[in-house]
N, C-alpha and C. Protein backbone atom coordinates (compact mmCIF):
# COMPACT_ATOMS: atom_id res chain seq x y z
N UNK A 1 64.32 92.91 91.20
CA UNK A 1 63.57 92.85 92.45
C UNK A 1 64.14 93.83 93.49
N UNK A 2 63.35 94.41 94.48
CA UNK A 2 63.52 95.40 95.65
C UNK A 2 64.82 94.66 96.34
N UNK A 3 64.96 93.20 96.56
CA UNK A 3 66.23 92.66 96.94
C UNK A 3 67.42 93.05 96.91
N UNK A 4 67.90 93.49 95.06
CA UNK A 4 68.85 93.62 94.73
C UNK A 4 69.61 95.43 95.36
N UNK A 5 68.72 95.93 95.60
CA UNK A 5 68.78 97.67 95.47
C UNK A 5 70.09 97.54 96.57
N UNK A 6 70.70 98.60 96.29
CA UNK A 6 71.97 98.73 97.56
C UNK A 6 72.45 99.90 96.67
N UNK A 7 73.41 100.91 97.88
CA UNK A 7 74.22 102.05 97.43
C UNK A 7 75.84 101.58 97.62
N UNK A 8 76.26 101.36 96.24
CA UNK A 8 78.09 101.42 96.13
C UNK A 8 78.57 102.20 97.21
N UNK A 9 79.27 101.95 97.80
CA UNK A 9 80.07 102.70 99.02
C UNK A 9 81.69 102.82 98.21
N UNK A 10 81.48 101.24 98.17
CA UNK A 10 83.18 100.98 97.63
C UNK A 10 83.53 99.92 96.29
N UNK A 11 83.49 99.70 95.35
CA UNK A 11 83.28 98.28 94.17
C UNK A 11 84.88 97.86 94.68
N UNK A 12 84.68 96.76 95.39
CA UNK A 12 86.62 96.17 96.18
C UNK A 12 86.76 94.69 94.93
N UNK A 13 85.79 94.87 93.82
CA UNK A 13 85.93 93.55 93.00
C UNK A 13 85.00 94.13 92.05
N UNK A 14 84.99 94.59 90.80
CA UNK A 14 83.68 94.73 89.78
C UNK A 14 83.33 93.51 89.27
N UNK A 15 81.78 93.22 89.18
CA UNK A 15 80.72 92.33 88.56
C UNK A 15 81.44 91.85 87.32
N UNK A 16 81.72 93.06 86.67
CA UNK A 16 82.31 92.29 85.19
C UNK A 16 83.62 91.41 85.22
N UNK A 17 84.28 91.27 86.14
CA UNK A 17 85.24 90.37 86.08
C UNK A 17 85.17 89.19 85.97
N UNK A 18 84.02 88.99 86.09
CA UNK A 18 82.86 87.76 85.93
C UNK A 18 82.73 86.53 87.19
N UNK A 19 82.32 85.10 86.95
CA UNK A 19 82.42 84.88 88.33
C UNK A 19 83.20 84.17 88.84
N UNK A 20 83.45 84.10 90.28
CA UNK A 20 84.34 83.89 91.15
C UNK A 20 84.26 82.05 91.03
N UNK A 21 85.25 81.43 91.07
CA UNK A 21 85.52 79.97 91.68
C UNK A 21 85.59 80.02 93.08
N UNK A 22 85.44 78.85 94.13
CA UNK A 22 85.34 78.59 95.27
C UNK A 22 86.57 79.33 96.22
N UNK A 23 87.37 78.89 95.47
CA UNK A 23 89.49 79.48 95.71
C UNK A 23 89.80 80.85 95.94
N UNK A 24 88.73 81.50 94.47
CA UNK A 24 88.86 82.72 94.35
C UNK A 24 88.36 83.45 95.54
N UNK A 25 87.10 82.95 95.24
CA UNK A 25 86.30 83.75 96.25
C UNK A 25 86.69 83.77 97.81
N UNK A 26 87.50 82.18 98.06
CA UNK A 26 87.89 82.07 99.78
C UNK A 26 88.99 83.37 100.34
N UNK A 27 90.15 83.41 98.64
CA UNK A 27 90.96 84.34 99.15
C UNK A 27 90.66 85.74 99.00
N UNK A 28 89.91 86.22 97.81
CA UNK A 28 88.76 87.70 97.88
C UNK A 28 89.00 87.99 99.50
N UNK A 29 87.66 86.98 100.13
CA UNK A 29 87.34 87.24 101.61
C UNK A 29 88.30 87.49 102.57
N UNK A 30 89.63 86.37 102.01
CA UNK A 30 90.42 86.63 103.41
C UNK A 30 91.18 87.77 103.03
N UNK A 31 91.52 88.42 102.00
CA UNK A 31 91.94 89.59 101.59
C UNK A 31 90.97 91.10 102.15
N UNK A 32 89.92 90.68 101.95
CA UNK A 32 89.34 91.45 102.04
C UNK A 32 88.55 91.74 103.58
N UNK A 33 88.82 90.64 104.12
CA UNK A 33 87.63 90.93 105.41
C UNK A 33 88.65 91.61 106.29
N UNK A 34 89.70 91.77 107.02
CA UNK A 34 90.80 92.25 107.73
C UNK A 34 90.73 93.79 107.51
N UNK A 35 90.80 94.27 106.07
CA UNK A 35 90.89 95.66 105.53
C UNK A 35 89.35 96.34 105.85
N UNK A 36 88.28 95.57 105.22
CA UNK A 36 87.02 96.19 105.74
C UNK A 36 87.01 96.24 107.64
N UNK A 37 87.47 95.63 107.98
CA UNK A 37 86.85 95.30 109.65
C UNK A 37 87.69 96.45 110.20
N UNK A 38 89.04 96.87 109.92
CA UNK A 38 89.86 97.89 110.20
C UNK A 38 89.20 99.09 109.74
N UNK A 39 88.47 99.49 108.69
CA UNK A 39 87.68 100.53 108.08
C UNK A 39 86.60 100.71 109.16
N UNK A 40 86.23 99.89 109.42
CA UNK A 40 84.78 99.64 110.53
C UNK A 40 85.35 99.86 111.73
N UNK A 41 86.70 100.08 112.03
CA UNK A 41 86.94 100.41 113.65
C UNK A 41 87.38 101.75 113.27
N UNK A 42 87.63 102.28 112.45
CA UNK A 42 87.95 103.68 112.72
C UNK A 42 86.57 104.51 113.39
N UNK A 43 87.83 105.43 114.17
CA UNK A 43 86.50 106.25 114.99
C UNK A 43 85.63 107.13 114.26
N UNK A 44 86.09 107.75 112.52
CA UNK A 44 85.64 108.04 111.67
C UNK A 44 84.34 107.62 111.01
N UNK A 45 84.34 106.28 111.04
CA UNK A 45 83.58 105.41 110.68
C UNK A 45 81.90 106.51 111.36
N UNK A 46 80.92 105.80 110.76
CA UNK A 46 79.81 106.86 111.39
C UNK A 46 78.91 105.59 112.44
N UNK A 47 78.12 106.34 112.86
CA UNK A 47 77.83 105.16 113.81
C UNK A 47 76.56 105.56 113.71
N UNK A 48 75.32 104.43 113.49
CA UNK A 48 74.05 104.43 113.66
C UNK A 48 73.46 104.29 112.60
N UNK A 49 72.37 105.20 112.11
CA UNK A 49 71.59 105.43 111.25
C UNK A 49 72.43 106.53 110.01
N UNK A 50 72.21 106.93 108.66
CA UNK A 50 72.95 107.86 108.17
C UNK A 50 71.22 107.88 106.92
N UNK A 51 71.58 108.60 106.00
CA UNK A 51 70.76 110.04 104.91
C UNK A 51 70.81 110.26 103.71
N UNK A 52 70.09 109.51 103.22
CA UNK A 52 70.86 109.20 101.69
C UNK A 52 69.31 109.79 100.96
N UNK A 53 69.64 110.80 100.04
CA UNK A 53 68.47 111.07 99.17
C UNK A 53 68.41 111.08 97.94
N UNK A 54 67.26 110.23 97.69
CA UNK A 54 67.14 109.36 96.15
C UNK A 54 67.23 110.34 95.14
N UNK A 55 68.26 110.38 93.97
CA UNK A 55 68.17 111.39 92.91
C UNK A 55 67.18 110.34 91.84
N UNK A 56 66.62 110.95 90.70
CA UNK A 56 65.87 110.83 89.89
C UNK A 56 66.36 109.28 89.06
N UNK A 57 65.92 108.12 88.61
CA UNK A 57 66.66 107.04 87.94
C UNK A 57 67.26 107.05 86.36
N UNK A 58 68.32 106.57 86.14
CA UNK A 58 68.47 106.45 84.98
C UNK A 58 68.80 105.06 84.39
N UNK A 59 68.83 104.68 83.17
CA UNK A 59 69.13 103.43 82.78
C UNK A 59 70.00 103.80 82.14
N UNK A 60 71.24 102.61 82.94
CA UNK A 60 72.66 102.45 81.91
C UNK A 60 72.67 100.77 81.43
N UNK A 61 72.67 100.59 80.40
CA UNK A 61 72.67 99.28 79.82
C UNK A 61 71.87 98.38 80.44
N UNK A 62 71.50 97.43 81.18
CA UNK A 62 71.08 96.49 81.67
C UNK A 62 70.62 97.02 82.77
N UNK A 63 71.43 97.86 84.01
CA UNK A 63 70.66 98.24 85.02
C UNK A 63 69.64 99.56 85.22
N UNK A 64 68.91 99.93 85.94
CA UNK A 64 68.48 100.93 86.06
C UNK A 64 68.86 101.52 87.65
N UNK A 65 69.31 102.77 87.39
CA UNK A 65 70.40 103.40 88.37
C UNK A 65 69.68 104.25 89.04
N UNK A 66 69.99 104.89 90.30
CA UNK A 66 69.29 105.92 90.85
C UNK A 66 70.48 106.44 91.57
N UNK A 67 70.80 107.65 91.57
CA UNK A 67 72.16 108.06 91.91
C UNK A 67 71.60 108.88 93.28
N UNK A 68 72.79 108.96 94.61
CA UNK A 68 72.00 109.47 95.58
C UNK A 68 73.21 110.67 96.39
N UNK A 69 72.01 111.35 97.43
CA UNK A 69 73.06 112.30 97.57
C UNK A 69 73.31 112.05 98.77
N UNK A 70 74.80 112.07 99.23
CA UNK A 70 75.05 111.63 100.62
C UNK A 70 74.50 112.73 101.44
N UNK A 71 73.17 112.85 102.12
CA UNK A 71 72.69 113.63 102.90
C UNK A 71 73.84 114.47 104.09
N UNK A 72 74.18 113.43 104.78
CA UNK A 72 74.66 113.87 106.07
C UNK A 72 76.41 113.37 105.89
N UNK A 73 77.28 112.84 105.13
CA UNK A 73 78.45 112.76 105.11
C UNK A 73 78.96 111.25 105.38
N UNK A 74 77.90 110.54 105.34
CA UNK A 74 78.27 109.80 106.15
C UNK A 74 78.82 108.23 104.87
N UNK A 75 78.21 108.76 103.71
CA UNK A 75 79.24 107.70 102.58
C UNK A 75 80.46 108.07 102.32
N UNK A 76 80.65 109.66 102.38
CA UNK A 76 82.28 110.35 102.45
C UNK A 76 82.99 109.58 103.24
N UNK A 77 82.63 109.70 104.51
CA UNK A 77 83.45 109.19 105.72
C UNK A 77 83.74 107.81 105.62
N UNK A 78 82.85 106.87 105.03
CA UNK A 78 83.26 105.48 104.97
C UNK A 78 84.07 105.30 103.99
N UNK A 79 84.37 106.09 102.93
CA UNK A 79 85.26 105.83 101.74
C UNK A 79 86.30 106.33 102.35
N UNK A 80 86.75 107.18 103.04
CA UNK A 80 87.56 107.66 103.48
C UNK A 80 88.38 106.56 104.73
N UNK A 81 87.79 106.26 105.17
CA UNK A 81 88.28 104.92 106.58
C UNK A 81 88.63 103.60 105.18
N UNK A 82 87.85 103.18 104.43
CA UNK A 82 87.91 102.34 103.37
C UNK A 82 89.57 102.57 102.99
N UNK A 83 89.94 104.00 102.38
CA UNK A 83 91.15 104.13 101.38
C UNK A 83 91.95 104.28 102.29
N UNK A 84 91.80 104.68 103.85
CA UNK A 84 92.73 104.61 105.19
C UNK A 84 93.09 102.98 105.39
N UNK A 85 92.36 102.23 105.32
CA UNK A 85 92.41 100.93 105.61
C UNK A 85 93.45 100.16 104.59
N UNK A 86 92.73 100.45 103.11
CA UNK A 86 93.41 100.32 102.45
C UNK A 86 95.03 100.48 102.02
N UNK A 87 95.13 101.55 102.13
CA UNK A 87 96.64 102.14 102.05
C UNK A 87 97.64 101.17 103.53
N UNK A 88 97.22 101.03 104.84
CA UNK A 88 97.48 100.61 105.79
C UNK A 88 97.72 99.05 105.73
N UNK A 89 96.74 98.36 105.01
CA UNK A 89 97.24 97.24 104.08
C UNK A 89 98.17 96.54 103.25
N UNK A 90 98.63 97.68 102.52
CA UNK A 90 99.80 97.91 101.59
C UNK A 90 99.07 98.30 100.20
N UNK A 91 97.87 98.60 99.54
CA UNK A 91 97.46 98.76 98.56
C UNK A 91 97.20 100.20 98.45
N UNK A 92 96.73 100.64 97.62
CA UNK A 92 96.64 102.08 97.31
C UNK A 92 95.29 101.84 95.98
N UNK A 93 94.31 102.94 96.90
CA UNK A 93 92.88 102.52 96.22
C UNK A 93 92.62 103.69 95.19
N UNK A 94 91.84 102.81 93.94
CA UNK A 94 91.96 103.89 93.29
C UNK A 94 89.90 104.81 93.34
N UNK A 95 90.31 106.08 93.19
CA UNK A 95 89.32 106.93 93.79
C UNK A 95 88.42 107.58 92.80
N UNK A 96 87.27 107.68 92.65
CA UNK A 96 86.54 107.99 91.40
C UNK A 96 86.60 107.24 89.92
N UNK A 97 86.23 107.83 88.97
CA UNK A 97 85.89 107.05 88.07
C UNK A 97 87.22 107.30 86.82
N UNK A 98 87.84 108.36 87.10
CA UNK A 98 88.83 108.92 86.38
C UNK A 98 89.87 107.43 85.87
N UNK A 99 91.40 107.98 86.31
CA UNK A 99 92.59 107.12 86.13
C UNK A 99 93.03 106.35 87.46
N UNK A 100 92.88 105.39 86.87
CA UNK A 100 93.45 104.41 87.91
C UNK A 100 94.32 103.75 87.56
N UNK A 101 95.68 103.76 87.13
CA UNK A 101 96.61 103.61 86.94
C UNK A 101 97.72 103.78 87.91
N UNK A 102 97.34 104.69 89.40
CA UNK A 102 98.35 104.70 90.22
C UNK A 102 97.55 103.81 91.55
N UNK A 103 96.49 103.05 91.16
CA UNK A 103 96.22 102.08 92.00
C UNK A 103 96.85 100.75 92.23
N UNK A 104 97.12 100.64 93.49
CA UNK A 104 97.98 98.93 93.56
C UNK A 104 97.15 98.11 94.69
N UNK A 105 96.66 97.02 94.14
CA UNK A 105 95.92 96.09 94.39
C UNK A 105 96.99 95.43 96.01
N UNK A 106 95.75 95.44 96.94
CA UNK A 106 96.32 94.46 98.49
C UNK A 106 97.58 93.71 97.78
N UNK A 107 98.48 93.77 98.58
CA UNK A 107 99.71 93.01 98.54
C UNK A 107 99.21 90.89 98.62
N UNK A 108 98.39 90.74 98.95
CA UNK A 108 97.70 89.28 99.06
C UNK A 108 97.17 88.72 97.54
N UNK A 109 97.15 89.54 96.62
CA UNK A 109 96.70 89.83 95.14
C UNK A 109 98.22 89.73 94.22
């Protein structure tokens, strides 16, 4: 459904880990809401409206994908305040799809 559609900015938990208990999920949030809200005050952060243009869809297993192009900069900049936030946290985020092996999960984890 049109519901589900959204653009990845940041995956701070992948789907496949499967699902969350009540516990899990309370401390996810409190882990997680402090680091996002600090991402959201940087002056970096973009402010308003931003430009995202739909590339062509593809299907990977179960979903059907539409990959997009950050028009105006403005998904750069939030990943960027994101891995600022992050690191400032005590974690160290890991970046693209490559090796993540020198990633370390929030110190609250």
């Amino acid at each position: 459904p049109a519901s589900t559609l959204h653009c990845t900015v940041a995956t701070l938990r992948a789907f496949t880990g499967g699902p969350l208990d009540t516990d899990a999920r309370r401390l996810l949030v409190a882990a997680w809401t402090p680091v996002l809200e600090a991402a959201r005050r940087a002056p970096e952060w973009p402010k308003g409206e931003f430009q995202l243009r739909m590339g062509p869809p593809t299907l990977e297993g179960a979903a059907g994908i539409f990959r997009y192009e950050d028009s105006d900069g403005a998904v750069w900049a939030m990943r960027r305040c994101l891995e600022a936030a992050i690191v400032a946290a005590g974690g160290v985020p890991a970046i693209g799809g490559g090796d993540r092996s020198s990633a370390k999960p929030l110190p609250s984890f």
